[in-house]
C-alpha atoms as a PDB file:
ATOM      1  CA  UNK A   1      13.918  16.834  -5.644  1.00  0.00           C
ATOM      2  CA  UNK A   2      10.839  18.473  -4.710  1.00  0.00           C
ATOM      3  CA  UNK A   3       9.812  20.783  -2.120  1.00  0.00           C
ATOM      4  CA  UNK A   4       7.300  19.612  -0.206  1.00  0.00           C
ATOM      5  CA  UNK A   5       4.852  21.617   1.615  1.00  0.00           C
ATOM      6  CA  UNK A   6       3.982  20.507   5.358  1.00  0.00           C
ATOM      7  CA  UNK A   7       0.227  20.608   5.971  1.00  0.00           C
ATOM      8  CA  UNK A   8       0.511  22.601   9.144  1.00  0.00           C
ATOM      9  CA  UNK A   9       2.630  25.324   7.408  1.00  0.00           C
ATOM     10  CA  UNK A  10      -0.109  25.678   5.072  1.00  0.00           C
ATOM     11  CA  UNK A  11      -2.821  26.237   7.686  1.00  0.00           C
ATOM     12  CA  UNK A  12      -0.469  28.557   9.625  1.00  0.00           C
ATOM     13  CA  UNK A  13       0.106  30.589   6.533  1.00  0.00           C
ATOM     14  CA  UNK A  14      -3.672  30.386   6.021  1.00  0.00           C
ATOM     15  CA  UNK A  15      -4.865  31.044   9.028  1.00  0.00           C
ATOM     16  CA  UNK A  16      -2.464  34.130   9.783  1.00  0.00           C
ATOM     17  CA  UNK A  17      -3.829  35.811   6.822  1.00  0.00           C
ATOM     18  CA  UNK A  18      -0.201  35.444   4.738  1.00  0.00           C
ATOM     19  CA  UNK A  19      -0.320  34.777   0.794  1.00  0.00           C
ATOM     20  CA  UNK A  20       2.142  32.386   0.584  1.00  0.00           C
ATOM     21  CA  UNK A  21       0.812  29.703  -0.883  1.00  0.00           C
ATOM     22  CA  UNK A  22      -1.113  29.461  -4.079  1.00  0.00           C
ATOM     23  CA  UNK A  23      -4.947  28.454  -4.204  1.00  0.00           C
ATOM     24  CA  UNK A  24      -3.944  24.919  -5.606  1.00  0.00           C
ATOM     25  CA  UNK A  25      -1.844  24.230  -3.183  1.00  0.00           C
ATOM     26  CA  UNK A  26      -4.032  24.892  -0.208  1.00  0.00           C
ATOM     27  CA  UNK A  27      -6.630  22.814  -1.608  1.00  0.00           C
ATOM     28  CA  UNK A  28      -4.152  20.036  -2.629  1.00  0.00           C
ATOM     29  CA  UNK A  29      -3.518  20.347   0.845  1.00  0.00           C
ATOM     30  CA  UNK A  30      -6.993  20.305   1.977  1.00  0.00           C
ATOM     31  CA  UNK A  31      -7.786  17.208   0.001  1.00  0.00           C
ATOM     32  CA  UNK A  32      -4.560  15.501   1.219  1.00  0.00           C
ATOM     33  CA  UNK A  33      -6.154  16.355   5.187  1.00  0.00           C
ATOM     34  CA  UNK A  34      -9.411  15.098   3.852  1.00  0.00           C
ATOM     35  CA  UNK A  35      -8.455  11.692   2.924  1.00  0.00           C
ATOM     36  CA  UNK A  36      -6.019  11.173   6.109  1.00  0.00           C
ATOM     37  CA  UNK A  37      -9.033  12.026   8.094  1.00  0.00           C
ATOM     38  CA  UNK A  38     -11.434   9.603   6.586  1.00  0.00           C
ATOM     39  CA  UNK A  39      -8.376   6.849   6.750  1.00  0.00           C
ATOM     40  CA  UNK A  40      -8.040   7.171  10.641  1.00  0.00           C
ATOM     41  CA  UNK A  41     -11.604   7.302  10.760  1.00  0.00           C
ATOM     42  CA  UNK A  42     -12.016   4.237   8.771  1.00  0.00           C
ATOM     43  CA  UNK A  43      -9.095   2.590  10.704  1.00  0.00           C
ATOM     44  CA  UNK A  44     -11.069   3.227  14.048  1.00  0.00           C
ATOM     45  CA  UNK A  45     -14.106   1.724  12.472  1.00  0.00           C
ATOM     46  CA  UNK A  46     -11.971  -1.920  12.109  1.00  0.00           C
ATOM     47  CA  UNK A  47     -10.379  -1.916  15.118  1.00  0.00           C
ATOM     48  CA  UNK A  48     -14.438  -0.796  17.007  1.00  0.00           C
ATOM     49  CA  UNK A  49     -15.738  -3.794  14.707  1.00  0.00           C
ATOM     50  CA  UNK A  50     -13.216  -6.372  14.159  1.00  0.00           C
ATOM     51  CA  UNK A  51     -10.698  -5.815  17.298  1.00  0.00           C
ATOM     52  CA  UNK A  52      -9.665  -9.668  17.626  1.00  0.00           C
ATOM     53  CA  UNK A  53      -9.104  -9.980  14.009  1.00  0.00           C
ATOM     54  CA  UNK A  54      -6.954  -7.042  13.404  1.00  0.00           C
ATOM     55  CA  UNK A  55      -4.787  -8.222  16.226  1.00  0.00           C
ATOM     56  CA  UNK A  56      -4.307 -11.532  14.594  1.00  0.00           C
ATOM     57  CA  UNK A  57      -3.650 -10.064  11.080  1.00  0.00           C
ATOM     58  CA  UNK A  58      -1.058  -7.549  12.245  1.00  0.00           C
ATOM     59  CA  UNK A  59       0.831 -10.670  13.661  1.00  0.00           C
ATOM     60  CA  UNK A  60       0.291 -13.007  11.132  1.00  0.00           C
ATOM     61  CA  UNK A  61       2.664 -12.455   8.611  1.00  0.00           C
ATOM     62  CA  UNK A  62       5.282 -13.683  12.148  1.00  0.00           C
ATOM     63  CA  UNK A  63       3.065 -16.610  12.843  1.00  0.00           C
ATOM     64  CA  UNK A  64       2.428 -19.866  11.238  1.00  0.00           C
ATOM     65  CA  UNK A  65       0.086 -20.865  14.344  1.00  0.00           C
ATOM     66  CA  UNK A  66      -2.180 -17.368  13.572  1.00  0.00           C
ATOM     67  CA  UNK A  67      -2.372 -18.403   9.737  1.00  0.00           C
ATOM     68  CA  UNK A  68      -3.934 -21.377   9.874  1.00  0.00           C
ATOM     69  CA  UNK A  69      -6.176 -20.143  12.779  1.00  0.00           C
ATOM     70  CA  UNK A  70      -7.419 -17.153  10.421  1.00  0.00           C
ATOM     71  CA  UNK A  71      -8.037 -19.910   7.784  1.00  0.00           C
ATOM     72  CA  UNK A  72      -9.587 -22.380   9.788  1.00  0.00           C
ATOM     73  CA  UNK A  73     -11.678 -20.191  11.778  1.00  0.00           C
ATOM     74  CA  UNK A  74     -12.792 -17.194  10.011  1.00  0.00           C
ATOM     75  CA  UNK A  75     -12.499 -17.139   6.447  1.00  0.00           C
ATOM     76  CA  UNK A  76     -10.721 -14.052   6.451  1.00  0.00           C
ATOM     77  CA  UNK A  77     -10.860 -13.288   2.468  1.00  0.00           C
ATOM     78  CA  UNK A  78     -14.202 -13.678   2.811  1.00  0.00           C
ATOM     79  CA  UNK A  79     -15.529 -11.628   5.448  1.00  0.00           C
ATOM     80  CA  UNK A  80     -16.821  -7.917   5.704  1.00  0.00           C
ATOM     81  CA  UNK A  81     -13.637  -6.949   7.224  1.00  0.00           C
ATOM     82  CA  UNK A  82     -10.922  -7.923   4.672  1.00  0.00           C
ATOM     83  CA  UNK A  83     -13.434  -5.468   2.346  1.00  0.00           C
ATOM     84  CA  UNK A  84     -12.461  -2.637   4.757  1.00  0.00           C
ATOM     85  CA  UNK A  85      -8.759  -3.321   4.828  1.00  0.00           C
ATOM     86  CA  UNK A  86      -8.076  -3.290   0.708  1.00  0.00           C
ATOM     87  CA  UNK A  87     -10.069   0.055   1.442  1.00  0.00           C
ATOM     88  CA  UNK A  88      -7.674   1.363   3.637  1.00  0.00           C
ATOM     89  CA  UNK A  89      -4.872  -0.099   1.952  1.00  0.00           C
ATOM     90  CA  UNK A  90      -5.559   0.825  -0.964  1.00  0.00           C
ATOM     91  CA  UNK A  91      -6.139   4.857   0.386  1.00  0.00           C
ATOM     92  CA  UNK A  92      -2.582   4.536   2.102  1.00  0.00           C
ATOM     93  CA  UNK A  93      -0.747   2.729  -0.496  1.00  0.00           C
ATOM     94  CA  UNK A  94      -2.208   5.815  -3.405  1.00  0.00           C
ATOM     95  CA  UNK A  95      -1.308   8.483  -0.603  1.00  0.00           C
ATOM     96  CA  UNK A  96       2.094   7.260  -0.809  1.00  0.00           C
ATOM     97  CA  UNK A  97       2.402   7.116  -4.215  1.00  0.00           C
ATOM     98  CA  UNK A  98       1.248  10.808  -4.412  1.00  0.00           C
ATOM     99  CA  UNK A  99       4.381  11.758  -1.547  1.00  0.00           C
ATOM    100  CA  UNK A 100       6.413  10.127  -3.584  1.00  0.00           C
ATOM    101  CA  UNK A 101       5.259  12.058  -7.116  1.00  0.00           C
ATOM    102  CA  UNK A 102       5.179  14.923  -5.401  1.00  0.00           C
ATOM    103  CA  UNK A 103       8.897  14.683  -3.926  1.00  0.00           C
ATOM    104  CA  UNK A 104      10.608  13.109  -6.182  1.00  0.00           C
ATOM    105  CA  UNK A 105       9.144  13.182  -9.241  1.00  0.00           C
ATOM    106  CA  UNK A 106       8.678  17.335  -9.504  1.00  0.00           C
ATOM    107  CA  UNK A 107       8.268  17.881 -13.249  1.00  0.00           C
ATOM    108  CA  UNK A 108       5.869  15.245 -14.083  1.00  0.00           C
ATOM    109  CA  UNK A 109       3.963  15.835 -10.628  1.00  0.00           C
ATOM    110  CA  UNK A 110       3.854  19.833 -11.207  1.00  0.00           C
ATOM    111  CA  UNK A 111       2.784  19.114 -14.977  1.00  0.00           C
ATOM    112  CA  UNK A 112      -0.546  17.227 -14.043  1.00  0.00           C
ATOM    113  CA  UNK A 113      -4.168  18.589 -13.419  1.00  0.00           C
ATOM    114  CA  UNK A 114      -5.057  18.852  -9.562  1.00  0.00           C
ATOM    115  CA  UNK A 115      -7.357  15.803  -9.772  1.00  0.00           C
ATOM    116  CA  UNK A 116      -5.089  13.624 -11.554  1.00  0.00           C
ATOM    117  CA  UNK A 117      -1.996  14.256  -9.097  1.00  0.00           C
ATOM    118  CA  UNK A 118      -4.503  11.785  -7.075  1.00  0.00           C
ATOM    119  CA  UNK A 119      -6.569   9.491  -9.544  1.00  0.00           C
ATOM    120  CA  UNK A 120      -2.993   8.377 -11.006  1.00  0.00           C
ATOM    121  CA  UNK A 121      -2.071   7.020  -7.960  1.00  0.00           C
ATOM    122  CA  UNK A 122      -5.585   5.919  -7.078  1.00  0.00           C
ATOM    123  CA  UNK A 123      -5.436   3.971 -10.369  1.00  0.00           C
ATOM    124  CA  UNK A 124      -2.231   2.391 -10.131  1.00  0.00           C
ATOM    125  CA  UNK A 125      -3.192   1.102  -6.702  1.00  0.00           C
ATOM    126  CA  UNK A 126      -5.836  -0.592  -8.097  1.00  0.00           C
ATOM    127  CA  UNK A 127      -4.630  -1.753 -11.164  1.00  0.00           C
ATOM    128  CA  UNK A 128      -1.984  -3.359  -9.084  1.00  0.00           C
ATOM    129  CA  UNK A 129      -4.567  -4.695  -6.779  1.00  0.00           C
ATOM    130  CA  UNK A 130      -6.872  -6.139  -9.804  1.00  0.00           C
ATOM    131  CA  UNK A 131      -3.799  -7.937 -11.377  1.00  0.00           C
ATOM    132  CA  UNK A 132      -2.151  -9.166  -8.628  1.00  0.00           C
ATOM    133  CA  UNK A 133      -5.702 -10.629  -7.601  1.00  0.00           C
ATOM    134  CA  UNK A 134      -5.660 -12.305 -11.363  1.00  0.00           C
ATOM    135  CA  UNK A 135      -2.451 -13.325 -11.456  1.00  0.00           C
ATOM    136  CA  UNK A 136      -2.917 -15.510  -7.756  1.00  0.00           C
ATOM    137  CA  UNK A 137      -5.578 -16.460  -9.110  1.00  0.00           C
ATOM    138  CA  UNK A 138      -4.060 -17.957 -12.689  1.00  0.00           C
ATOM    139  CA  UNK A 139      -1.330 -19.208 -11.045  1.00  0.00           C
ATOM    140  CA  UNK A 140      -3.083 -21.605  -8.544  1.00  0.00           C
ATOM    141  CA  UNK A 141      -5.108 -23.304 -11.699  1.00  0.00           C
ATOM    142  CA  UNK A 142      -1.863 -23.669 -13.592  1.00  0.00           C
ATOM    143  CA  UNK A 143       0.262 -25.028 -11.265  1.00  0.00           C
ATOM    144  CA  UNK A 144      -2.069 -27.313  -9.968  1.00  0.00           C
ATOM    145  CA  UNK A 145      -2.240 -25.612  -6.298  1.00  0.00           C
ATOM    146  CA  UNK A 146      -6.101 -24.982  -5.647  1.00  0.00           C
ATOM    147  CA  UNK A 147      -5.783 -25.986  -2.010  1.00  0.00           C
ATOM    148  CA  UNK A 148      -3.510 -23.438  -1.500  1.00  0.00           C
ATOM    149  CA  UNK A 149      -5.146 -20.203  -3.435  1.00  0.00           C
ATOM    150  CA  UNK A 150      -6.938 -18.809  -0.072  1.00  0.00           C
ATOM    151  CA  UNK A 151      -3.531 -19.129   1.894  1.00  0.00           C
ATOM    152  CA  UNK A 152      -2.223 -17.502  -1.049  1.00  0.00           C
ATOM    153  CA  UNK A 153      -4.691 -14.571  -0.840  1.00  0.00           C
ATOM    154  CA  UNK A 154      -4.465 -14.579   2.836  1.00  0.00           C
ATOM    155  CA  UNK A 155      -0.829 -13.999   2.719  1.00  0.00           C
ATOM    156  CA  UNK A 156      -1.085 -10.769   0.512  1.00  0.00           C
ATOM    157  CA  UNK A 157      -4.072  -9.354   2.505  1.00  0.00           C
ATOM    158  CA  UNK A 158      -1.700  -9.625   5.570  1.00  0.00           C
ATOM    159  CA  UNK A 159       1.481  -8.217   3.647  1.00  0.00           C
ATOM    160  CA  UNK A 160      -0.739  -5.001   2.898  1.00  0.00           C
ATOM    161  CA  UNK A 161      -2.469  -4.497   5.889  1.00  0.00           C
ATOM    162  CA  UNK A 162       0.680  -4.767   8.160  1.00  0.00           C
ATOM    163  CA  UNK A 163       2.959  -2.521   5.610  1.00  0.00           C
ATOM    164  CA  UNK A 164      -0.074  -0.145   5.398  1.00  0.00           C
ATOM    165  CA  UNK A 165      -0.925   0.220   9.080  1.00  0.00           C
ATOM    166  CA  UNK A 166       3.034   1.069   9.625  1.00  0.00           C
ATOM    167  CA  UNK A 167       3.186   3.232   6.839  1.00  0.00           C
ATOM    168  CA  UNK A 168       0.314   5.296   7.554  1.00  0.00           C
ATOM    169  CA  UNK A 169       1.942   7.592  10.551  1.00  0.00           C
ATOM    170  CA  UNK A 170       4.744   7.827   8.692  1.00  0.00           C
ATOM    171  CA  UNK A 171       2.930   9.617   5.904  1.00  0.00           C
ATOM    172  CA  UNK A 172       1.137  11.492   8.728  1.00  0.00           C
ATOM    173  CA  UNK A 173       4.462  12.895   9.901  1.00  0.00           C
ATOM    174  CA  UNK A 174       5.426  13.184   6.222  1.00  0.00           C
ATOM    175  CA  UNK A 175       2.573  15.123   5.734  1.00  0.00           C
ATOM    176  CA  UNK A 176       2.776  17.594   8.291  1.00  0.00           C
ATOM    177  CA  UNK A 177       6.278  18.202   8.381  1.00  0.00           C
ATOM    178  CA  UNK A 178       7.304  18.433   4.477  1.00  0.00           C
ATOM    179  CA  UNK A 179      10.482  16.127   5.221  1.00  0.00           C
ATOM    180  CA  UNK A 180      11.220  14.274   2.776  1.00  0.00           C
ATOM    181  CA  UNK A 181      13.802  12.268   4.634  1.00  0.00           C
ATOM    182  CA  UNK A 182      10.278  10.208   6.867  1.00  0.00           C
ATOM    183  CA  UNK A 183       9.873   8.405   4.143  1.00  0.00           C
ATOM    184  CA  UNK A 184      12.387   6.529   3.698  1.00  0.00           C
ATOM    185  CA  UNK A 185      11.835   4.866   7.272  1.00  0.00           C
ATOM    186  CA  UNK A 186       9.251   2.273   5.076  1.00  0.00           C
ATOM    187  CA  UNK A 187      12.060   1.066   3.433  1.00  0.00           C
ATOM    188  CA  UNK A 188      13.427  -1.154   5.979  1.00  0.00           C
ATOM    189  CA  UNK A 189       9.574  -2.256   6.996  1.00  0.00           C
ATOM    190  CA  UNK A 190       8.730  -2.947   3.254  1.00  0.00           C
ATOM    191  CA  UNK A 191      11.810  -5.148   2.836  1.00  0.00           C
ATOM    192  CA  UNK A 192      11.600  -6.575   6.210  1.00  0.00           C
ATOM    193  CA  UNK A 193       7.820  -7.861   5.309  1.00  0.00           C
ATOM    194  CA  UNK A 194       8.451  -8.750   2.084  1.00  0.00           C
ATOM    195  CA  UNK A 195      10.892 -11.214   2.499  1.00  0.00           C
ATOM    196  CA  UNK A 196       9.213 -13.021   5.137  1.00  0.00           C
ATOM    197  CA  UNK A 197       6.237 -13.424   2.429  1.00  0.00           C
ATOM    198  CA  UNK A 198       8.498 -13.911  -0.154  1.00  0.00           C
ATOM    199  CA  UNK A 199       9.645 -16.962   2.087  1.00  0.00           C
ATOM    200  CA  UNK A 200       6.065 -18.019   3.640  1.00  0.00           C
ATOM    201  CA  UNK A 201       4.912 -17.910  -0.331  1.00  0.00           C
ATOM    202  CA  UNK A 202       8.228 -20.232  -1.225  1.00  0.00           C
ATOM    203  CA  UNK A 203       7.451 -23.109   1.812  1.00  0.00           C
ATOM    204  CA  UNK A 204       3.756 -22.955   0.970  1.00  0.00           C
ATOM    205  CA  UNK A 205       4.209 -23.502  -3.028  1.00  0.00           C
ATOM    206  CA  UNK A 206       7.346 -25.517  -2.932  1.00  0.00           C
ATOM    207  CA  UNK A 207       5.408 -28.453  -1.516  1.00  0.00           C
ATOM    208  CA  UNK A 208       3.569 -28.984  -5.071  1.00  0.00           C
ATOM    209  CA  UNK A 209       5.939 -27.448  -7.303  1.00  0.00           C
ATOM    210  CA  UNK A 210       9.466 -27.434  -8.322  1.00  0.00           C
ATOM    211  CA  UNK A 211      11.815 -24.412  -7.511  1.00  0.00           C
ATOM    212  CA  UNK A 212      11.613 -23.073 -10.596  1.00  0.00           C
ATOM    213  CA  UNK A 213       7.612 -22.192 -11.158  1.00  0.00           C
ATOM    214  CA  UNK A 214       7.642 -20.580  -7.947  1.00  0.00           C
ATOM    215  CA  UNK A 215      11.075 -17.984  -8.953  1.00  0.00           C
ATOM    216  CA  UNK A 216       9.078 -17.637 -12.676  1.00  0.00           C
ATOM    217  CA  UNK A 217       5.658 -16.520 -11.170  1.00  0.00           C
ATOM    218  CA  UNK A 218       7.528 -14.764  -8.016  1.00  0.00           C
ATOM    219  CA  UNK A 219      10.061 -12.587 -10.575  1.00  0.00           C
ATOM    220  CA  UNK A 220       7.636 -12.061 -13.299  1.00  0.00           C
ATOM    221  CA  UNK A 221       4.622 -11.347 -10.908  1.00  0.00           C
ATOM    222  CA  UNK A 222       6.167  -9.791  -7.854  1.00  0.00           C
ATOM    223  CA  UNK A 223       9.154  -7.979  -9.077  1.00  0.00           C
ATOM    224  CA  UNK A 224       9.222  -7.112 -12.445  1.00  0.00           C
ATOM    225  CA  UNK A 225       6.135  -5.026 -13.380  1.00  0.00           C
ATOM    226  CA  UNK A 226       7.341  -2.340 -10.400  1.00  0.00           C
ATOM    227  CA  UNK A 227      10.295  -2.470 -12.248  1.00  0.00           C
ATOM    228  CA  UNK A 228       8.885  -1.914 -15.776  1.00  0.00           C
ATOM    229  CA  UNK A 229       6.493   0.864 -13.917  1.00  0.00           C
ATOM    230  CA  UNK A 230       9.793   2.464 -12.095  1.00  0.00           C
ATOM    231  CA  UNK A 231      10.975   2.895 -15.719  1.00  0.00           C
ATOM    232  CA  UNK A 232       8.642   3.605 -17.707  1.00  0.00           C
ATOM    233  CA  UNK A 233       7.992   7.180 -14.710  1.00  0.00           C
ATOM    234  CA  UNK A 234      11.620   7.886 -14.835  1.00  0.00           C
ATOM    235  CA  UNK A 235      10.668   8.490 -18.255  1.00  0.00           C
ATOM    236  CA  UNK A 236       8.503  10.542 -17.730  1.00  0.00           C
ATOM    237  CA  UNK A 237      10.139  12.893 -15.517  1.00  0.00           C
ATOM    238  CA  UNK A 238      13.168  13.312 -17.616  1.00  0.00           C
END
């Protein structure tokens, strides 16, 4: 497992005129400030601009009542604001990825370029974004569920948002401690959340189809291209 560096080490070490650390890994480290800087600040910027809706999307995932508010009242896909939370779950979700190369995955993480230790993850976040977008998509014109595709979409924008906005202190403390150990306080919040959408996604779609479609797309969609990415990184690192 790797050693990870906390933040304020490195700008103690810095600051106090000591040479332990390497040039790389103070500006890794700078970069890493950089983007947790412009996430809060972008974070501050929703909640200044879109207080009421943030509110409602944090407790949506809970609340039946909230979901068909959002959908009857604002057209949350397609408003400014659900623009600024893929942003910022998208930043969160990559910086993630990067703790998690950079902990656990050592030998492929210490055998990339600077800027790709950050444009992988980047990339993968989006990929995953793009095809999960597709796949929705697909699935609501084959199954014959177009009524349901912005409930659909509204249900993964509030999955994101609400693991996002809980994982993003825990990479702070992550960050700025080098414990490895912070991170694995997501777990129980990703599960948590993903079996209630796993579960909103199964009453909404099992109304049109059979039990079946909805464990094909759900396994095949959801499930199994993590797992396919989880092995093909192992890999990788061995």
């Amino acid at each position: 497992m790797g050693q990870s560096k906390s933040l304020l080490n490195t700008h103690l070490l810095s600051s106090s005129g000591e040479n332990g650390l390497l040039p790389s890994n103070i500006v890794e480290n700078s970069i890493t400030t950089t983007i947790l800087v412009v996430i809060l600040g972008l974070i501050a910027l929703i909640f200044v601009l879109h207080r009421k809706q943030v509110l409602l999307i944090l407790q949506g995932l809970f609340s039946q009542r909230i979901i068909s508010q959002l959908l009857r009242d604002m057209k949350l896909i397609k408003e400014r604001i659900s623009i600024f939370l893929f942003l910022v779950s998208y930043l969160i979700q990559a910086l993630f990825l990067f703790a998690l190369l950079s902990t656990f995955l050592p030998n492929l993480y210490n055998s990339l370029f600077l800027p790709l230790r950050y444009l992988i993850p980047i990339g993968l976040v989006l990929l995953d974004g793009i095809f999960k977008r597709i796949t929705s998509n697909l699935f609501t014109y084959l199954f014959d569920c177009k009524e349901n595709r912005d409930s659909i979409l509204l249900y993964k924008l509030l999955f994101i948002t609400l693991n996002s906005f809980c994982l993003f202190p825990i990479l702070i403390s992550f960050f700025y401690t080098g414990e490895w150990l912070i991170l694995l306080l997501y777990a129980p919040i990703f599960l948590t959340t993903f079996l209630i959408l796993f579960y909103r996604l199964y009453i909404l779609n099992i109304k049109n189809n059979n039990k079946f479609q909805f464990f094909l797309y759900f396994c095949t969609i959801e499930i199994l291209p993590y797992i396919v990415l989880l092995k093909a990184v192992l890999s990788l690192e061995k």
